[in-house]
C-alpha atoms as a PDB file:
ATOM      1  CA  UNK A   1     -16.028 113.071 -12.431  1.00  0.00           C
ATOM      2  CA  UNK A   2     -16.331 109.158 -12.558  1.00  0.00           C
ATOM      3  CA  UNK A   3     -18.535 107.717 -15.339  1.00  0.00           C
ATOM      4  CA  UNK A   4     -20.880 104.945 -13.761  1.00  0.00           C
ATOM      5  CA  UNK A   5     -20.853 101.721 -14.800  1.00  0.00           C
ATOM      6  CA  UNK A   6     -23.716  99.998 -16.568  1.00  0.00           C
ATOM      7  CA  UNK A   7     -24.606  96.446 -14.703  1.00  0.00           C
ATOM      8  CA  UNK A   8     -23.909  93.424 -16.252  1.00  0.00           C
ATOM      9  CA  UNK A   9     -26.166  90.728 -17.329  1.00  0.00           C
ATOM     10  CA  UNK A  10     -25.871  87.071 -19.228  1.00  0.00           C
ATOM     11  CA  UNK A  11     -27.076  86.512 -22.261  1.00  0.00           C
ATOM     12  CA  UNK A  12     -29.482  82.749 -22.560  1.00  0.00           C
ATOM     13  CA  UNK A  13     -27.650  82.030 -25.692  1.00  0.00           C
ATOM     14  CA  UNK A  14     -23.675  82.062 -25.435  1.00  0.00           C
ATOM     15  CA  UNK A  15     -23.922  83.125 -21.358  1.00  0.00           C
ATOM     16  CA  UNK A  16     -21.243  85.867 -21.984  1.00  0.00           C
ATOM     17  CA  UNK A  17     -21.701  89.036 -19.468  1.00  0.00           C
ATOM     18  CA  UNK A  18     -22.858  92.198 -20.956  1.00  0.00           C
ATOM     19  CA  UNK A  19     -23.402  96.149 -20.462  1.00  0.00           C
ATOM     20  CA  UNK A  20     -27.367  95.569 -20.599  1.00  0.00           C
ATOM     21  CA  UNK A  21     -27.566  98.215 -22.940  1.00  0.00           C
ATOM     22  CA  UNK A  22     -25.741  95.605 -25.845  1.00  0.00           C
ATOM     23  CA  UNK A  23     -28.653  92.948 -24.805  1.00  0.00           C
ATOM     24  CA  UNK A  24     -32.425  92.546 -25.637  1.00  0.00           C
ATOM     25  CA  UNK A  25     -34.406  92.522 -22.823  1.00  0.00           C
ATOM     26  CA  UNK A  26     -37.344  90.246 -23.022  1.00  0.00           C
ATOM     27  CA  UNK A  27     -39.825  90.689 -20.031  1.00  0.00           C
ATOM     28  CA  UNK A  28     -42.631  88.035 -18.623  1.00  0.00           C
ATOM     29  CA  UNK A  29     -45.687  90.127 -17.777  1.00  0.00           C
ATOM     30  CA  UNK A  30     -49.174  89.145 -16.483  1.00  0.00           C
ATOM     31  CA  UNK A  31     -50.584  89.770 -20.293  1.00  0.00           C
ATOM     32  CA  UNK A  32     -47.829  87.937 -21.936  1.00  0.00           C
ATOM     33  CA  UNK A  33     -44.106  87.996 -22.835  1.00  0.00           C
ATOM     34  CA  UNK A  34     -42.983  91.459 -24.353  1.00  0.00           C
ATOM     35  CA  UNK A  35     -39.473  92.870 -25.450  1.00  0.00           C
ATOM     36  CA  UNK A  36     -38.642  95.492 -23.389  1.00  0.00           C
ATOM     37  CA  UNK A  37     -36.767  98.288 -24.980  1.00  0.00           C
ATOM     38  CA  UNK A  38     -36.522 100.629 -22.200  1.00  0.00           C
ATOM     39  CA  UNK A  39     -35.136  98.176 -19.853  1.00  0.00           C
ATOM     40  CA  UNK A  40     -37.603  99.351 -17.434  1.00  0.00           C
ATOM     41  CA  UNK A  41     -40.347  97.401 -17.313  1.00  0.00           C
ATOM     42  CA  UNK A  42     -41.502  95.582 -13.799  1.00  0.00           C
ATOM     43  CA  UNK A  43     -41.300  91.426 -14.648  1.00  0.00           C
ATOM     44  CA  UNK A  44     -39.028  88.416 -14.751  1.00  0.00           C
ATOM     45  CA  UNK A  45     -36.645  89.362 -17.197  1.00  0.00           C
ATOM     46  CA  UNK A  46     -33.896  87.675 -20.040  1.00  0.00           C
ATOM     47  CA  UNK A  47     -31.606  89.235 -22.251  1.00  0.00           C
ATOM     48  CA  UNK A  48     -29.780  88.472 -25.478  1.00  0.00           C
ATOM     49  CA  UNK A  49     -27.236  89.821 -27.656  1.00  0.00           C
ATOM     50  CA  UNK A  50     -28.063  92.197 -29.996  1.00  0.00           C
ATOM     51  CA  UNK A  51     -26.646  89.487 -33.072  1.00  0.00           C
ATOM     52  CA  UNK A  52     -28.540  87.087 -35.097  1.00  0.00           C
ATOM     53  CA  UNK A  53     -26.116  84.549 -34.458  1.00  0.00           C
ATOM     54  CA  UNK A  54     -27.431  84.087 -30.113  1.00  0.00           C
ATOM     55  CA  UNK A  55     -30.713  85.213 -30.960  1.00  0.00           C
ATOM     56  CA  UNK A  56     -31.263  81.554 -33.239  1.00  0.00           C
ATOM     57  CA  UNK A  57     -28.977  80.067 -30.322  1.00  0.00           C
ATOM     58  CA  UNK A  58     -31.567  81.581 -27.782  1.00  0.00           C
ATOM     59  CA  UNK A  59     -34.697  80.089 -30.134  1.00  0.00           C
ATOM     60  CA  UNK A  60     -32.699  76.831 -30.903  1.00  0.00           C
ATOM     61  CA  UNK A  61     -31.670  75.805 -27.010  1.00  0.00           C
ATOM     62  CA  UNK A  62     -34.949  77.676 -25.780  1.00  0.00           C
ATOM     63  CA  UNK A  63     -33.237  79.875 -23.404  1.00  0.00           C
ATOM     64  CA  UNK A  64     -35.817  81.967 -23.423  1.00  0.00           C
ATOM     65  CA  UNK A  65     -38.316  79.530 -22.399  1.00  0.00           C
ATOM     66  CA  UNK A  66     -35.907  77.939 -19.256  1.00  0.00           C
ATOM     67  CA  UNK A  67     -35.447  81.666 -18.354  1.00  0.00           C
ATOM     68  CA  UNK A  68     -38.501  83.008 -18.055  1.00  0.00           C
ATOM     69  CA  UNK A  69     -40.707  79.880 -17.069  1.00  0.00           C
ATOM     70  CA  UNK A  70     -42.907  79.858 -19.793  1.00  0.00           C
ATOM     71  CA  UNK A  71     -42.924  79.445 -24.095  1.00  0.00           C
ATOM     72  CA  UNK A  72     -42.155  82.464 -25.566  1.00  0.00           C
ATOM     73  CA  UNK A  73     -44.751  83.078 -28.451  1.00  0.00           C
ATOM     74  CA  UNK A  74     -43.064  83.130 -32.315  1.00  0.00           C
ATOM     75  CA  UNK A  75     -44.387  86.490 -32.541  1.00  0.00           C
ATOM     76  CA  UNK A  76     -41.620  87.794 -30.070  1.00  0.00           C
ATOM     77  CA  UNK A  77     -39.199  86.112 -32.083  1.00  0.00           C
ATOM     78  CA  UNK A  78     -39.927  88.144 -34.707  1.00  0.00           C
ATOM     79  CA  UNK A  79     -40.206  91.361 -32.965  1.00  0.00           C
ATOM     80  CA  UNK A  80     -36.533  90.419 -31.715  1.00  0.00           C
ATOM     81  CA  UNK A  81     -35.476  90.110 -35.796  1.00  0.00           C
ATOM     82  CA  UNK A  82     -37.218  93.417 -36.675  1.00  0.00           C
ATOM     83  CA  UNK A  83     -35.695  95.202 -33.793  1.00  0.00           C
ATOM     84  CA  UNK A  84     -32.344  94.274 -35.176  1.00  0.00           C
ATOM     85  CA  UNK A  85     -32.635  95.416 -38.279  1.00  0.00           C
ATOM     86  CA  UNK A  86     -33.822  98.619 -37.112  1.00  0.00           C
ATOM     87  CA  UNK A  87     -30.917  98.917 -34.937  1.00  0.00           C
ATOM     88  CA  UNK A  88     -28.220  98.750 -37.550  1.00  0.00           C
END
């Protein structure tokens, strides 16, 4: 039985290529920019790395911004930070 593949995607912060499920997905939706933890929702999309190390890369070059065409609020930032925690 073959195991499938996850696709690969770039992170804005170091541009290395990923699983996506080692990457933050943050999503541009019509209400505002949201991290998407299911990697399912419809919307121009970025990811990160799940380190604090790209994420202040990603806030410090704005890749976030240049990626999904629009300021990404501080309070996603920190969303991004708690989610990290919680993940280790």
């Amino acid at each position: 039985m073959d195991t499938k593949q996850l696709p690969l995607r770039k992170c804005v912060a170091c541009n290395g290529m990923f699983e996506k499920d080692k990457l933050f997905r943050l999503v541009r939706l019509s209400d505002g920019i949201h991290l998407d933890l299911t990697y399912k929702l419809q919307g121009r999309g970025a990811y990160v790395c799940k380190n604090k190390s790209c994420i202040d890369l990603a806030l410090k070059k704005k890749g976030f911004n240049r990626s999904l065409r629009q300021a990404v609020p501080t309070e996603v930032f920190d969303n991004l930070y708690m989610e990290l925690e919680n993940d280790r």
